[in-house]
C-alpha atoms as a PDB file:
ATOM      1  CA  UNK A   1       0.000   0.000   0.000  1.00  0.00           C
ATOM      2  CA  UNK A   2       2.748   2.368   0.654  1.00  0.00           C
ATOM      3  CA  UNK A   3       4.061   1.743  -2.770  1.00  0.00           C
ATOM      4  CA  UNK A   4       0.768   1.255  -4.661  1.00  0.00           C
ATOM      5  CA  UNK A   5       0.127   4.972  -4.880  1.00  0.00           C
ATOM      6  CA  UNK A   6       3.332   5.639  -6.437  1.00  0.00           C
ATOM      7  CA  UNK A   7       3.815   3.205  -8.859  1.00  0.00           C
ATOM      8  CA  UNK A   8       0.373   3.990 -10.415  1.00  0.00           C
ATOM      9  CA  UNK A   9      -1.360   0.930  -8.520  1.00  0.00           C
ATOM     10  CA  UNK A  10      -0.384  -2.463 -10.206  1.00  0.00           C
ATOM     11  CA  UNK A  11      -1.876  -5.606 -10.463  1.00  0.00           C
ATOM     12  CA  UNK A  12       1.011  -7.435  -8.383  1.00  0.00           C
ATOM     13  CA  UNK A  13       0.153  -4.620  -5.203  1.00  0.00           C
ATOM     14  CA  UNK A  14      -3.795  -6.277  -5.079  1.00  0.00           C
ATOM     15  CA  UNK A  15      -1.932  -9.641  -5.477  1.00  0.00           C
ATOM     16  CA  UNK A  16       0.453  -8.948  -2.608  1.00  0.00           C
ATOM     17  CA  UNK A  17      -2.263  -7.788  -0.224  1.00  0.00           C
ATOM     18  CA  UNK A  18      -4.370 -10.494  -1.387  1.00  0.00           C
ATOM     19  CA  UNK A  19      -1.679 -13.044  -0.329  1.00  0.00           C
ATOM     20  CA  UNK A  20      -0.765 -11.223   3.091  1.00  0.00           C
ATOM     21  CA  UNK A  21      -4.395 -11.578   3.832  1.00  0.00           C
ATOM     22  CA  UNK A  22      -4.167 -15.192   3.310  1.00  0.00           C
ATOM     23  CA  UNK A  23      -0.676 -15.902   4.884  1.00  0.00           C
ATOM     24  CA  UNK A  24      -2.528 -14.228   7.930  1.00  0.00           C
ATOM     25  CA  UNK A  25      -5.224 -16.793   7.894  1.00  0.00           C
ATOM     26  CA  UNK A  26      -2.855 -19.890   7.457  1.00  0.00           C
ATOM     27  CA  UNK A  27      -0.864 -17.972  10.137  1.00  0.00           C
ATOM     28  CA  UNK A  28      -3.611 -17.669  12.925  1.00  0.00           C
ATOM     29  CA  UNK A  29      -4.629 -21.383  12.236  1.00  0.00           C
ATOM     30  CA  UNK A  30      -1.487 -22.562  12.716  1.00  0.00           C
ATOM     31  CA  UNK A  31      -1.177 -21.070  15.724  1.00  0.00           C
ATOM     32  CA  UNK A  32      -4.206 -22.408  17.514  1.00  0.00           C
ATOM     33  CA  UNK A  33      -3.571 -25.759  16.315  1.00  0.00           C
ATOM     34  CA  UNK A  34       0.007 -25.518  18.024  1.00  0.00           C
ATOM     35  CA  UNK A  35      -1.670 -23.885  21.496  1.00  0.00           C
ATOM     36  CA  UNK A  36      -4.607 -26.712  21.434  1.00  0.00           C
ATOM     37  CA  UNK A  37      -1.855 -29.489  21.292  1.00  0.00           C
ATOM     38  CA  UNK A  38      -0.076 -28.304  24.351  1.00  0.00           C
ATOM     39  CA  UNK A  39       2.872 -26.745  22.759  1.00  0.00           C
ATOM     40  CA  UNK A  40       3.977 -22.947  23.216  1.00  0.00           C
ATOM     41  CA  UNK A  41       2.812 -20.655  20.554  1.00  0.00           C
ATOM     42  CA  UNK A  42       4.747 -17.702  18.867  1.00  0.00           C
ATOM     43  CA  UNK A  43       1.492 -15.805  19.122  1.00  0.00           C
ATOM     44  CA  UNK A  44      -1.323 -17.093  22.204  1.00  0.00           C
ATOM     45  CA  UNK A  45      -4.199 -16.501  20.709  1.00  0.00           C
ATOM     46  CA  UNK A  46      -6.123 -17.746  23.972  1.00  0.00           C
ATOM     47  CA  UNK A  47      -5.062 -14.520  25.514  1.00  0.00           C
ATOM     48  CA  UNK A  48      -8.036 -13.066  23.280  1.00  0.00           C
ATOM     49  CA  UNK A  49     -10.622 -14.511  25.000  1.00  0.00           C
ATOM     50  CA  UNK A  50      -9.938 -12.594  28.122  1.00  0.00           C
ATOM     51  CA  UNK A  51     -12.109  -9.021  27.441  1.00  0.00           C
ATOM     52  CA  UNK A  52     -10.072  -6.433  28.993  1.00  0.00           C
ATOM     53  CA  UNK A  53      -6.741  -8.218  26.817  1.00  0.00           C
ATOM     54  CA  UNK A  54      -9.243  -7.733  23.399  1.00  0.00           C
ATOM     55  CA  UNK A  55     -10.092  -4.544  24.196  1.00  0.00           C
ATOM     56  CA  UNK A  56      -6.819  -3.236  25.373  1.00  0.00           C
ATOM     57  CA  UNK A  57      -5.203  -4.340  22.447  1.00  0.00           C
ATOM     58  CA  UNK A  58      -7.506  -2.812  20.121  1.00  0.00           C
ATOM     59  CA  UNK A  59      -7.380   0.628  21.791  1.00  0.00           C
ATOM     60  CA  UNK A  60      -3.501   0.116  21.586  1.00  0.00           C
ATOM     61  CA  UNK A  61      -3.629  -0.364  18.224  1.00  0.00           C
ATOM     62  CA  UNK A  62      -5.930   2.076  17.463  1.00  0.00           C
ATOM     63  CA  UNK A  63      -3.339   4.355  18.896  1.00  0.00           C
ATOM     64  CA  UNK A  64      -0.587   3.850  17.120  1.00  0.00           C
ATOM     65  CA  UNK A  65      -2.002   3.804  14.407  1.00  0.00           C
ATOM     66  CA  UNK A  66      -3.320   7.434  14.911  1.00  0.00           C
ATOM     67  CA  UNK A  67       0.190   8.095  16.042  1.00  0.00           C
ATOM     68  CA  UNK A  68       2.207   6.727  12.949  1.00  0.00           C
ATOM     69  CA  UNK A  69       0.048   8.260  10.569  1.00  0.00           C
ATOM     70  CA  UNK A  70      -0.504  11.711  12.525  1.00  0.00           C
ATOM     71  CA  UNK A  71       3.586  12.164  12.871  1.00  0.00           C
ATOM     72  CA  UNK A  72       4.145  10.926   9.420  1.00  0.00           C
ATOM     73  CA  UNK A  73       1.325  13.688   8.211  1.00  0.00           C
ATOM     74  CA  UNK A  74       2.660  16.185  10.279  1.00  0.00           C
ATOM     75  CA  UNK A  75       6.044  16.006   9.730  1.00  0.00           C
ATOM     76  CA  UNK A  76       5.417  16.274   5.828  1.00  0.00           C
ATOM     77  CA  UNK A  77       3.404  19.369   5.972  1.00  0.00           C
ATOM     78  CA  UNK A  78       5.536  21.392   8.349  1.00  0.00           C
ATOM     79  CA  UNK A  79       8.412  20.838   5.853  1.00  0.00           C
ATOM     80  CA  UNK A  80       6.990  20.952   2.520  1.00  0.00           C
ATOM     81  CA  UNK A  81       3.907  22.571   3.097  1.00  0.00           C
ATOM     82  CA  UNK A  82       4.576  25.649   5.099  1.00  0.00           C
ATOM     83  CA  UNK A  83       8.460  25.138   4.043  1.00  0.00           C
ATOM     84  CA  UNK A  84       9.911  24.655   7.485  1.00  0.00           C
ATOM     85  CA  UNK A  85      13.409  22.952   7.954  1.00  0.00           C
ATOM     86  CA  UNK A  86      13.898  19.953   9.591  1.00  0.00           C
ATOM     87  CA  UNK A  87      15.303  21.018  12.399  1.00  0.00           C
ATOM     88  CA  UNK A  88      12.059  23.460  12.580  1.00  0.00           C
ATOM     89  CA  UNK A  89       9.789  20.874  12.107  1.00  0.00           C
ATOM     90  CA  UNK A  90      11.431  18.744  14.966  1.00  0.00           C
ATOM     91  CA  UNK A  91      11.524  21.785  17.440  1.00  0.00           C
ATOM     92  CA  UNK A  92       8.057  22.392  16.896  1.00  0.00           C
ATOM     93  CA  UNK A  93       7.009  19.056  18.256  1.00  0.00           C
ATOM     94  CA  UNK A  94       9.114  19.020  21.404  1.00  0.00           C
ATOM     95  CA  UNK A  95       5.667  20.671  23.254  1.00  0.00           C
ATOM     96  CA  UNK A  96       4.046  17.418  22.682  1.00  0.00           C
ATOM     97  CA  UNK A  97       6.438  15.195  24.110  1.00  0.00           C
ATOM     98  CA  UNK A  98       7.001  17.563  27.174  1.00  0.00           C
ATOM     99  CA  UNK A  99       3.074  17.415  27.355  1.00  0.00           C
ATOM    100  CA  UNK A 100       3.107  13.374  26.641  1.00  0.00           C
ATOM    101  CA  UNK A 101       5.917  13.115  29.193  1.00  0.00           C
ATOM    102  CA  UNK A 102       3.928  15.432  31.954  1.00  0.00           C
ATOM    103  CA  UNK A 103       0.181  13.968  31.142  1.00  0.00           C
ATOM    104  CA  UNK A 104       1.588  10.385  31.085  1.00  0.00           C
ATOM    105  CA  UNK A 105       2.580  10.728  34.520  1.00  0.00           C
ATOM    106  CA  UNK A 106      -0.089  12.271  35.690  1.00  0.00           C
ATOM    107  CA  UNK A 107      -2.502   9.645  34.095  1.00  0.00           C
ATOM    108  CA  UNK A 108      -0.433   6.371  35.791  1.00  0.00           C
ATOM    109  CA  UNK A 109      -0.402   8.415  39.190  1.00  0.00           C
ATOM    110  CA  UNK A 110      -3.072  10.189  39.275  1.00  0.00           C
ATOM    111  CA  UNK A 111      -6.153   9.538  37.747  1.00  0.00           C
ATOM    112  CA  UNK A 112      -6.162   5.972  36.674  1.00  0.00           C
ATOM    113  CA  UNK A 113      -6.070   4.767  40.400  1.00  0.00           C
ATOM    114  CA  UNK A 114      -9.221   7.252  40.637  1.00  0.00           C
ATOM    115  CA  UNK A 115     -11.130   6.892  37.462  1.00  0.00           C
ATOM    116  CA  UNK A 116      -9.832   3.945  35.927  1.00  0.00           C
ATOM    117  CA  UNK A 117     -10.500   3.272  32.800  1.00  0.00           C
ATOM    118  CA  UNK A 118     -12.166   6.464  31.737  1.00  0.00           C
ATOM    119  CA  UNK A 119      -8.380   7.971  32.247  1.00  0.00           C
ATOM    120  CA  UNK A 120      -8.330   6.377  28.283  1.00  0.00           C
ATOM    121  CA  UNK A 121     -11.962   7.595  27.099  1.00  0.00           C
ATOM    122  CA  UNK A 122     -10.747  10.913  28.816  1.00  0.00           C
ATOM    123  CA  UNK A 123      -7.210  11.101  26.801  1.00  0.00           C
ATOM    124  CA  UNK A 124      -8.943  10.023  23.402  1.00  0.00           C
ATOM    125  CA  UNK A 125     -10.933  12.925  23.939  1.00  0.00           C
ATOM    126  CA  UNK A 126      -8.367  15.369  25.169  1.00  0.00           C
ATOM    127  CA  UNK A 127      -6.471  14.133  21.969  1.00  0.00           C
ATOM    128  CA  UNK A 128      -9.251  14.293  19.410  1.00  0.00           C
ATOM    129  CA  UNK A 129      -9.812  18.265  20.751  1.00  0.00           C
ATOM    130  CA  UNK A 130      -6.245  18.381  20.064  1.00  0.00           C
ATOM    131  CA  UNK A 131      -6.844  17.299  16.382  1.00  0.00           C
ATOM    132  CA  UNK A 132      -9.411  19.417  16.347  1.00  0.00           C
ATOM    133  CA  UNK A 133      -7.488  22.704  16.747  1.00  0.00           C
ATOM    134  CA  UNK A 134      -4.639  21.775  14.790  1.00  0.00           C
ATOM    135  CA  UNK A 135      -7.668  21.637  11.621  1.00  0.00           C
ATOM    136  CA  UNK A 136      -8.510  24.997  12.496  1.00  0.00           C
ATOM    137  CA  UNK A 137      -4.774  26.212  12.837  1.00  0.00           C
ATOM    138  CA  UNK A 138      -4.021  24.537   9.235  1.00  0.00           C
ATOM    139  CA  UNK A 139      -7.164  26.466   7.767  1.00  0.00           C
ATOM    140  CA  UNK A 140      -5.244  29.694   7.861  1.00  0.00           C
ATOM    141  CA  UNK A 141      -2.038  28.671   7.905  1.00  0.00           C
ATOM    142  CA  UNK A 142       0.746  29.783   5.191  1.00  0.00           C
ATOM    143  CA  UNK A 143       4.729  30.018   4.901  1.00  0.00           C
ATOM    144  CA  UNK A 144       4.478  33.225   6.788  1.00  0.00           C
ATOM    145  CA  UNK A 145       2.220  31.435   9.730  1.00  0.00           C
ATOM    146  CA  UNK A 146       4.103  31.690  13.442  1.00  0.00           C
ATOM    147  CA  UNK A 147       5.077  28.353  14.836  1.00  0.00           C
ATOM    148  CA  UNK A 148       3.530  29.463  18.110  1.00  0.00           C
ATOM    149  CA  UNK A 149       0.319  29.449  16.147  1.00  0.00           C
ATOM    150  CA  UNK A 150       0.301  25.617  16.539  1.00  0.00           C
ATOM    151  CA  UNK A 151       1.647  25.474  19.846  1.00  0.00           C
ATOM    152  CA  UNK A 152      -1.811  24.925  21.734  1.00  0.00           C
ATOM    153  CA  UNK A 153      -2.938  22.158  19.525  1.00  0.00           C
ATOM    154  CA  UNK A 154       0.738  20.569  20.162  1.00  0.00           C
ATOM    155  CA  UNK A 155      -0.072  21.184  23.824  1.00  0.00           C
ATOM    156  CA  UNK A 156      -3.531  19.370  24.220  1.00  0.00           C
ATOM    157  CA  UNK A 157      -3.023  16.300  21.735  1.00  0.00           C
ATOM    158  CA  UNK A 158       0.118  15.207  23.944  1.00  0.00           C
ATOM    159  CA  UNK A 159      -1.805  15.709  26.528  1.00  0.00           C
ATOM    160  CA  UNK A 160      -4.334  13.284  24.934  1.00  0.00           C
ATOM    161  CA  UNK A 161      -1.435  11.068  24.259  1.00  0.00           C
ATOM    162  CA  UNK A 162       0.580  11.014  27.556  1.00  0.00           C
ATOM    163  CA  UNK A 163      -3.157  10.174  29.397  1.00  0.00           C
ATOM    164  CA  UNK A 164      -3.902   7.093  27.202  1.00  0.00           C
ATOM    165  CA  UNK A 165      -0.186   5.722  26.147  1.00  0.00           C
ATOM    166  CA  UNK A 166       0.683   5.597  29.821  1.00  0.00           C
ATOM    167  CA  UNK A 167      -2.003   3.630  31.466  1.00  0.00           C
ATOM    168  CA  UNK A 168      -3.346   1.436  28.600  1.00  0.00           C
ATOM    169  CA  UNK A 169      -0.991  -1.494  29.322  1.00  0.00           C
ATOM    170  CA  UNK A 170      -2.125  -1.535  32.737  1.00  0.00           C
ATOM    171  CA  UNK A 171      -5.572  -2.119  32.044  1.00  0.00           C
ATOM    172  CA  UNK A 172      -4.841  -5.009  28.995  1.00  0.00           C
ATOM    173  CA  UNK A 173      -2.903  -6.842  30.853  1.00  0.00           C
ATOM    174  CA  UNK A 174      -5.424  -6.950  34.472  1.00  0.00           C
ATOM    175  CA  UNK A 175      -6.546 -11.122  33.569  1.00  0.00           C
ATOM    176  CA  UNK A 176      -3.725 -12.337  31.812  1.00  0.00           C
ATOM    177  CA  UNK A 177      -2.659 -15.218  34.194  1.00  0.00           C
ATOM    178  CA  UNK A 178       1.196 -14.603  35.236  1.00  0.00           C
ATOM    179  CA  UNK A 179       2.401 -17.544  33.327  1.00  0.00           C
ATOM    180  CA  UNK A 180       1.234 -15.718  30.124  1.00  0.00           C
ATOM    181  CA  UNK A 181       2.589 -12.226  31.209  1.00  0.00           C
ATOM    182  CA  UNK A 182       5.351 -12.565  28.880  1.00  0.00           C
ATOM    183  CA  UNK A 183       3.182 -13.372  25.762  1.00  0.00           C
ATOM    184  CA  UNK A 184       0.892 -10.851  26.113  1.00  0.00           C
ATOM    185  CA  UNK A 185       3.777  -7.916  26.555  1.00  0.00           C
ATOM    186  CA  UNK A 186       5.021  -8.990  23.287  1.00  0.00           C
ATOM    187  CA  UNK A 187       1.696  -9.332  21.996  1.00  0.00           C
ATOM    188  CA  UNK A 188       0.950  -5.701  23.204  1.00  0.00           C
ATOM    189  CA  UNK A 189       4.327  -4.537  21.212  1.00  0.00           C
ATOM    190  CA  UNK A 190       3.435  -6.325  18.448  1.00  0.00           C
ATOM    191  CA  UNK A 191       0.161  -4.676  18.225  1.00  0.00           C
ATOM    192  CA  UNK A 192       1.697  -1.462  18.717  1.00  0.00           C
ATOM    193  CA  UNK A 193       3.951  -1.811  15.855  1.00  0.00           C
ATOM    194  CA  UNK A 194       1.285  -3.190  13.772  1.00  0.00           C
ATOM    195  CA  UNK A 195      -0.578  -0.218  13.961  1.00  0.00           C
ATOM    196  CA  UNK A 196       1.806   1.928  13.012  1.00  0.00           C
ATOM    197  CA  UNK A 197       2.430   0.530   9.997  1.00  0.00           C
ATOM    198  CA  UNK A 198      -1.228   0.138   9.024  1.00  0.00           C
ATOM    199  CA  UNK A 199      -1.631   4.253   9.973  1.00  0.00           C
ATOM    200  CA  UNK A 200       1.303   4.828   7.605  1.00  0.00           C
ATOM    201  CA  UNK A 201       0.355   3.125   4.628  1.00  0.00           C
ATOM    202  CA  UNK A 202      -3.796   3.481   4.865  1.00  0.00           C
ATOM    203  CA  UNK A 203      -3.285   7.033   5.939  1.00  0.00           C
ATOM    204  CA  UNK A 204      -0.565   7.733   4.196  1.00  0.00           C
ATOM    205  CA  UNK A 205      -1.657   6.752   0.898  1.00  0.00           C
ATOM    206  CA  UNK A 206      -5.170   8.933   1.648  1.00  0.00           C
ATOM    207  CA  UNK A 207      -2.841  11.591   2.764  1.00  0.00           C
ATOM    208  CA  UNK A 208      -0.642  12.018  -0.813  1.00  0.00           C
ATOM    209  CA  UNK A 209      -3.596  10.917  -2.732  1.00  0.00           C
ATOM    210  CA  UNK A 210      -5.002  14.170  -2.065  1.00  0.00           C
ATOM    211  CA  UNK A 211      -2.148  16.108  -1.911  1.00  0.00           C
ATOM    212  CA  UNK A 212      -1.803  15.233  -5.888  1.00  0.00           C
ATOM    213  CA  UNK A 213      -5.477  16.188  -5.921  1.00  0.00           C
ATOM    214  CA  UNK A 214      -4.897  19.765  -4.980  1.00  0.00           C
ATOM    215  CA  UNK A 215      -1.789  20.174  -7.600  1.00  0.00           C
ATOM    216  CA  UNK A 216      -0.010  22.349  -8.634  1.00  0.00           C
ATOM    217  CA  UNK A 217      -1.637  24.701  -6.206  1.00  0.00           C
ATOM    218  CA  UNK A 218       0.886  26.705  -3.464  1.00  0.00           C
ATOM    219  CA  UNK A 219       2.623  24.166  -1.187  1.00  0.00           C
ATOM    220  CA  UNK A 220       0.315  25.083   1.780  1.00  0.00           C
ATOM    221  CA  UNK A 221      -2.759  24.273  -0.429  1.00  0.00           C
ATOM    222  CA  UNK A 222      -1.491  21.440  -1.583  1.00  0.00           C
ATOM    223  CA  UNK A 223      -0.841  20.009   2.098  1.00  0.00           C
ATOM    224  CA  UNK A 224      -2.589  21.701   4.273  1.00  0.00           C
ATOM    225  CA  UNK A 225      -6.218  19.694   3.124  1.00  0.00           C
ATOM    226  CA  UNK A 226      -4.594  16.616   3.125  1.00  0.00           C
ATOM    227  CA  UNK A 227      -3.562  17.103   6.414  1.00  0.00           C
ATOM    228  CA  UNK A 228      -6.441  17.936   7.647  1.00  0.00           C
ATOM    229  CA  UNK A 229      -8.245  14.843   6.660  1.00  0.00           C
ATOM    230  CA  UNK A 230      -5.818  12.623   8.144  1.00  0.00           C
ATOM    231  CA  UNK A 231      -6.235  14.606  11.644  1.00  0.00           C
ATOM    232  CA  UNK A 232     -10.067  14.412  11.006  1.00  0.00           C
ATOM    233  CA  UNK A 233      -9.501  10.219  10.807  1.00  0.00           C
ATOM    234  CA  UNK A 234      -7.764  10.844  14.457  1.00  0.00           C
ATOM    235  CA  UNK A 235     -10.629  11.837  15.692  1.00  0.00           C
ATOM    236  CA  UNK A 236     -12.575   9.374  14.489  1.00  0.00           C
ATOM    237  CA  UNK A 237     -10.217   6.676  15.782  1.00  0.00           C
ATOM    238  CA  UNK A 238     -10.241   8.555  19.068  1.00  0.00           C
ATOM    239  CA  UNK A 239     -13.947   8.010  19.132  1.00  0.00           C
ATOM    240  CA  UNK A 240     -13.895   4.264  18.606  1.00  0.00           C
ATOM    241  CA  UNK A 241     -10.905   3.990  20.650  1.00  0.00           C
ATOM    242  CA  UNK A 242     -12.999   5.583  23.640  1.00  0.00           C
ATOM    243  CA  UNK A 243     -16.151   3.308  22.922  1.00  0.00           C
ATOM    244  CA  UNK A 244     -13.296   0.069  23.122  1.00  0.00           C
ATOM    245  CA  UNK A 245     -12.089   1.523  26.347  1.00  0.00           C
ATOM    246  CA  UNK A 246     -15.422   0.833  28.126  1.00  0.00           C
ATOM    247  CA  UNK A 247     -15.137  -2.807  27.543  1.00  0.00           C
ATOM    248  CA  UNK A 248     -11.781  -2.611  29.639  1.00  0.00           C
ATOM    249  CA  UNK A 249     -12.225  -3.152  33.598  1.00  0.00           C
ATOM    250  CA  UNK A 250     -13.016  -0.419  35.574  1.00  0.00           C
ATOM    251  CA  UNK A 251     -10.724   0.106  37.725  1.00  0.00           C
ATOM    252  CA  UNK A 252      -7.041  -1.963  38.145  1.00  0.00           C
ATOM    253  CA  UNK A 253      -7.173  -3.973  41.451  1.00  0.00           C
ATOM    254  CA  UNK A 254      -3.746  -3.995  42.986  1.00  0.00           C
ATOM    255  CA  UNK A 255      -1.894  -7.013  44.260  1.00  0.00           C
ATOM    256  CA  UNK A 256      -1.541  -7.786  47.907  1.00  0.00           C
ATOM    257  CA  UNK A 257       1.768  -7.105  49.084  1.00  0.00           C
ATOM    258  CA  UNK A 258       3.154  -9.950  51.936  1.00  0.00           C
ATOM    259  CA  UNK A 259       3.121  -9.186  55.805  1.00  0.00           C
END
């Protein structure tokens, strides 16, 4: 899919996803036969049947794959839509991770001992207003635009971010039985990674599609839509994220400690 777009979509890209799709299938099946006859899988596919392990993975991967696609997006517009250097473009997004870093904290601490799981269906929000002000930001925006124009929608969607990043492993992992605990963290990365890649190349390819739409229009014209519409599928994962979220426990019981 990354590739498709640029090479003018050939028959041998359907064929490859066709075949992926398949592999997948042979893939999953092998794996339950190997967990039903007793022996360790590369991928535990019992794990699934626990619901807060489902759902935490799914709002997991629903994050990264807002993230990969939203920091791909963004870090192509800054630079050839409104020009920016690289080193611009980086600077610009240090006050999101100072606001991931602070809000992640504060959602592990804080609030997910006192909300639980609505700490997530909280930071999906916070994060999807976030989105929602960098749209508005990009409306006007031009070469000439100050980079402390987009410094508030920076702001809230690490805040969004640091409040669901930080907790959600916590909450996936609350019935996965200790002998499994390894399984399911790689399963979690896994996912993680997963998503990424999927917001990339689904994104992505949305993303340029329409940035060859708006052609040969200024740079900011160009970019600036398509940007747009891949923080407007944010929100939209932020909203399903937050409806997963419920089926997640309510609140992480602690373990006993001894004496």
């Amino acid at each position: 899919m990354t590739m498709g777009r640029e090479l003018g979509w050939p028959v041998w890209v359907y064929a490859e996803i066709a075949a992926g799709m398949l592999l997948l299938i042979l893939f999953v099946r092998a794996q339950h036969r190997t967990e039903r006859s007793g022996r360790e899988p590369l991928v535990a596919l019992s794990l699934y049947r626990a619901r807060s392990f489902a759902a935490g993975s799914a709002v997991h991967g629903l994050l990264f794959v807002a993230m990969g696609a939203t920091f791909l997006c963004q870090t192509v517009y800054l630079q050839a839509g409104l020009g920016w250097t690289v080193l611009h473009a980086g600077l610009a997004g240090v006050p999101f991770a100072v606001s991931t870093s602070v809000f992640a904290g504060v959602g592990v601490a804080v609030l997910a001992p006192r909300i639980g799981r609505r700490v997530l269906q909280l930071g999906a929000v916070v994060w999807a207003v976030g989105a929602v002000v960098l749209i508005l930001t990009v409306e006007g925006a031009s070469a000439s635009t100050s980079t402390w124009a987009f410094i508030p929608g920076f702001v809230i969607a690490g805040a969004g971010f640091g409040l669901m990043v930080a907790p959600i492993g916590m909450f996936t992992i609350t019935d996965v039985p200790v002998e499994h605990a390894g399984s399911a963290s790689g399963l979690i990365n896994t996912t993680g990674q997963l998503g990424g890649a999927i917001g990339v190349a689904v994104i992505g390819t949305v993303f340029f599609s329409l940035v060859d739409l708006h052609a040969p229009a200024v740079p900011s014209a160009m970019f600036g839509p398509a940007f747009q519409v891949a923080l407007g599928a944010l929100v939209a994962l932020m909203v399903v994220a937050a409806v997963a979220a419920q089926h997640l426990p309510a609140h992480v019981v602690a373990e006993p400690t001894a004496g």
